[in-house]
C-alpha atoms as a PDB file:
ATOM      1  CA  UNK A   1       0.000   0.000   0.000  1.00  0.00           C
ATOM      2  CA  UNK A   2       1.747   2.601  -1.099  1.00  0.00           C
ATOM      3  CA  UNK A   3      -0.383   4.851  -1.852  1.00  0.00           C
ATOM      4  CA  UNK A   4      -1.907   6.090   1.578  1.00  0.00           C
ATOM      5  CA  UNK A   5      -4.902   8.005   0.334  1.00  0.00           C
ATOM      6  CA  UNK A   6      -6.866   4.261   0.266  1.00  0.00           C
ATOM      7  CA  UNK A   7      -7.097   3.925   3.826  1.00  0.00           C
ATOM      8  CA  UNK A   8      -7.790   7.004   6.448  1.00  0.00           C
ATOM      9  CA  UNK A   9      -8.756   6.053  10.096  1.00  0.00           C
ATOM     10  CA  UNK A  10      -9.829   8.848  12.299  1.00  0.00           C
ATOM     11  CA  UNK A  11     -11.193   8.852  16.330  1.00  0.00           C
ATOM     12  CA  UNK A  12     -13.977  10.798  17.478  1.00  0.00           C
ATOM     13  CA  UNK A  13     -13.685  13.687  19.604  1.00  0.00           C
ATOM     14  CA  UNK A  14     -14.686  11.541  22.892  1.00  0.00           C
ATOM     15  CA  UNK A  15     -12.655   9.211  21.875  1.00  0.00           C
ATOM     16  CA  UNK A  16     -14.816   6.364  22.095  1.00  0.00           C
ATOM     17  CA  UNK A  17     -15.177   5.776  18.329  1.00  0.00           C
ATOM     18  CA  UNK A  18     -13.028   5.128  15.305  1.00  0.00           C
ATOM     19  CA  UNK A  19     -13.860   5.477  11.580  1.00  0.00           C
ATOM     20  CA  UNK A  20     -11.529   3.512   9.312  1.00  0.00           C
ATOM     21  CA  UNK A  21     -11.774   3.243   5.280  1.00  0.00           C
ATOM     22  CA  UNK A  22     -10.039   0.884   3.195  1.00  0.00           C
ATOM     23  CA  UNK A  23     -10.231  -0.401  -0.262  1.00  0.00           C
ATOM     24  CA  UNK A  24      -6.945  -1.646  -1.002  1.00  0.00           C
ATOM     25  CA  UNK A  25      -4.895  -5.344  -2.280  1.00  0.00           C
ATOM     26  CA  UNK A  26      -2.299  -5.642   0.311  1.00  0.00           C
ATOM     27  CA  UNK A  27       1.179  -7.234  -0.182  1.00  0.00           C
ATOM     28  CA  UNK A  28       2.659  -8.300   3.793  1.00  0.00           C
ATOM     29  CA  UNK A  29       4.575  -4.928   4.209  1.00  0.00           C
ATOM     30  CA  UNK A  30       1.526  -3.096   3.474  1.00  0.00           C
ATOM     31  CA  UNK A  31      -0.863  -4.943   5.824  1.00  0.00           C
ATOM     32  CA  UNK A  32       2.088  -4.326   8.615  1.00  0.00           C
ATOM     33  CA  UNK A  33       1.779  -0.459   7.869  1.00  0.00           C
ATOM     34  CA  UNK A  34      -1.929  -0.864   7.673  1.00  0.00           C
ATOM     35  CA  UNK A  35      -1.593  -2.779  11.455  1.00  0.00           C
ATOM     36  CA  UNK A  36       0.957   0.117  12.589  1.00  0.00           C
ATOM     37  CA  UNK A  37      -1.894   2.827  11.908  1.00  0.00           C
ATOM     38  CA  UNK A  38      -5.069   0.756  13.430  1.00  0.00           C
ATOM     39  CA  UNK A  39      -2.921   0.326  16.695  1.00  0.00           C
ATOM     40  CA  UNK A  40      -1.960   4.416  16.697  1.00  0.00           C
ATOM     41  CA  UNK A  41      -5.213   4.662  16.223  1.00  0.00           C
ATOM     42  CA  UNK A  42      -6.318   2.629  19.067  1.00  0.00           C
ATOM     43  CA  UNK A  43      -4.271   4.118  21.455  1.00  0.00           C
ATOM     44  CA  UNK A  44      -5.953   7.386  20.761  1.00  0.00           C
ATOM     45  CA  UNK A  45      -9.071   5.984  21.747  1.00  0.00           C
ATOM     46  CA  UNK A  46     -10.775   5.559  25.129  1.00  0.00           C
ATOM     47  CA  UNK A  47     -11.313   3.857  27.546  1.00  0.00           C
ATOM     48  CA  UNK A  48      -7.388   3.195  27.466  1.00  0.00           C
ATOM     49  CA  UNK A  49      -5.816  -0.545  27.439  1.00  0.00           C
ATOM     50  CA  UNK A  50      -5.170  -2.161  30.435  1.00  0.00           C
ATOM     51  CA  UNK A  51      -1.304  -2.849  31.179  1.00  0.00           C
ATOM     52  CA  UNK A  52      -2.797  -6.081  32.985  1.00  0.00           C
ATOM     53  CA  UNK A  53      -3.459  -9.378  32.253  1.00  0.00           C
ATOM     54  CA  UNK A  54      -6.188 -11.009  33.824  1.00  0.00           C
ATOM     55  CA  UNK A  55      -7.175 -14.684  34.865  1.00  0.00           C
ATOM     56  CA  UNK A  56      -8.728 -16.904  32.104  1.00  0.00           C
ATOM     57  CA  UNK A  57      -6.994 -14.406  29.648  1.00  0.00           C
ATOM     58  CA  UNK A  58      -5.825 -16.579  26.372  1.00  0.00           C
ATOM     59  CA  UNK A  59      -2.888 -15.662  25.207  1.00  0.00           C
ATOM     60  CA  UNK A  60      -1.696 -16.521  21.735  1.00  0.00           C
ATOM     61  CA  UNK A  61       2.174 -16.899  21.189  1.00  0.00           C
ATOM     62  CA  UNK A  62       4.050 -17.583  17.582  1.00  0.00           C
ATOM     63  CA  UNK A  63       7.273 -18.707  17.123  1.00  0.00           C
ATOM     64  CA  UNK A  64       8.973 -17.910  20.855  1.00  0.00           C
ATOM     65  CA  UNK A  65       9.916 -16.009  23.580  1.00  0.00           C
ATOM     66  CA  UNK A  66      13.477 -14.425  24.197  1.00  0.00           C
ATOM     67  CA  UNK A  67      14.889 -13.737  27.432  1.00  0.00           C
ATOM     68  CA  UNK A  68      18.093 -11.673  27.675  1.00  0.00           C
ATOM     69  CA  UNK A  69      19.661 -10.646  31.426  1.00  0.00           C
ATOM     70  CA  UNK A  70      22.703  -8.288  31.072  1.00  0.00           C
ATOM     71  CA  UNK A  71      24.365  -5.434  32.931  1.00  0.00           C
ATOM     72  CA  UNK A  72      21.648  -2.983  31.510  1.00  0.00           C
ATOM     73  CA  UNK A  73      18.483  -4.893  32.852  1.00  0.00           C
ATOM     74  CA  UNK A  74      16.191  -8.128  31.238  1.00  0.00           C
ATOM     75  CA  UNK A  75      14.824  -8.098  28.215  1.00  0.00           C
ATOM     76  CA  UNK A  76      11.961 -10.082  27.115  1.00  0.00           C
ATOM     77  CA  UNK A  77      10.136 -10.676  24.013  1.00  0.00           C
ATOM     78  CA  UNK A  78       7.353 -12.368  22.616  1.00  0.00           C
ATOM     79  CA  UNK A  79       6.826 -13.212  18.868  1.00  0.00           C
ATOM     80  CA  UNK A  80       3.468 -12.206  18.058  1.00  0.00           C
ATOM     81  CA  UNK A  81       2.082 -14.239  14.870  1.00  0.00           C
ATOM     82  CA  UNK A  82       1.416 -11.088  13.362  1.00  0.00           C
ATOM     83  CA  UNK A  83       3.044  -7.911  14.150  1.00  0.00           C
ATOM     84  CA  UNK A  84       6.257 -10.018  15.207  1.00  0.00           C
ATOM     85  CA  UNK A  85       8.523  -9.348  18.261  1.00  0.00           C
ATOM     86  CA  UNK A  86       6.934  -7.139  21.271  1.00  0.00           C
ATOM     87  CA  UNK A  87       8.976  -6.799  23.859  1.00  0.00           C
ATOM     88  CA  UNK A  88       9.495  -4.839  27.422  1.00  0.00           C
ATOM     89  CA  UNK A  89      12.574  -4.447  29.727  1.00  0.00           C
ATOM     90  CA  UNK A  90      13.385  -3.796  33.420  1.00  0.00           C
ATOM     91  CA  UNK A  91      16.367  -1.864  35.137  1.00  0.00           C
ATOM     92  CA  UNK A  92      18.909  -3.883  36.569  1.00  0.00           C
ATOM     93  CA  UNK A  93      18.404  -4.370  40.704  1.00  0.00           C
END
């Protein structure tokens, strides 16, 4: 998708509702950009994401998890099937 001007996705003032357009063929690097812009425009809307999990919660992992401990703190990651490796890290104790 390179042209841009085939999908638009806009939130509502409130924030409590998006509008999204698309008429487009997508080759895999497209539908990544297309993914990018839905989640920006999620995290404009309300109510925000919890940074929880909670019990009974599935969870859907790809290919792995990576763990990495080193002077600057743990890293982990998490291959997501779709948008690939998401990942967080902590300070060193």
């Amino acid at each position: 998708m390179t042209d841009t001007s085939s999908f638009d996705c806009g939130v509502s003032a409130d924030g409590l509702h998006a509008r999204v357009r698309i008429d487009a063929t997508l080759c895999a690097a497209a539908l990544e950009d297309l993914i990018d812009s839905l989640m920006a425009c999620r995290q404009a809307m309300a109510p925000r994401r919890q940074p929880v999990m909670f019990a009974g919660m599935r969870i859907r992992i790809g290919d792995g998890v990576h763990r990495q401990e080193g002077e600057d703190g743990t890293l982990i990651a998490v291959h997501h099937p779709g948008i690939g490796w998401v990942g967080t890290s902590s300070l060193p104790r």
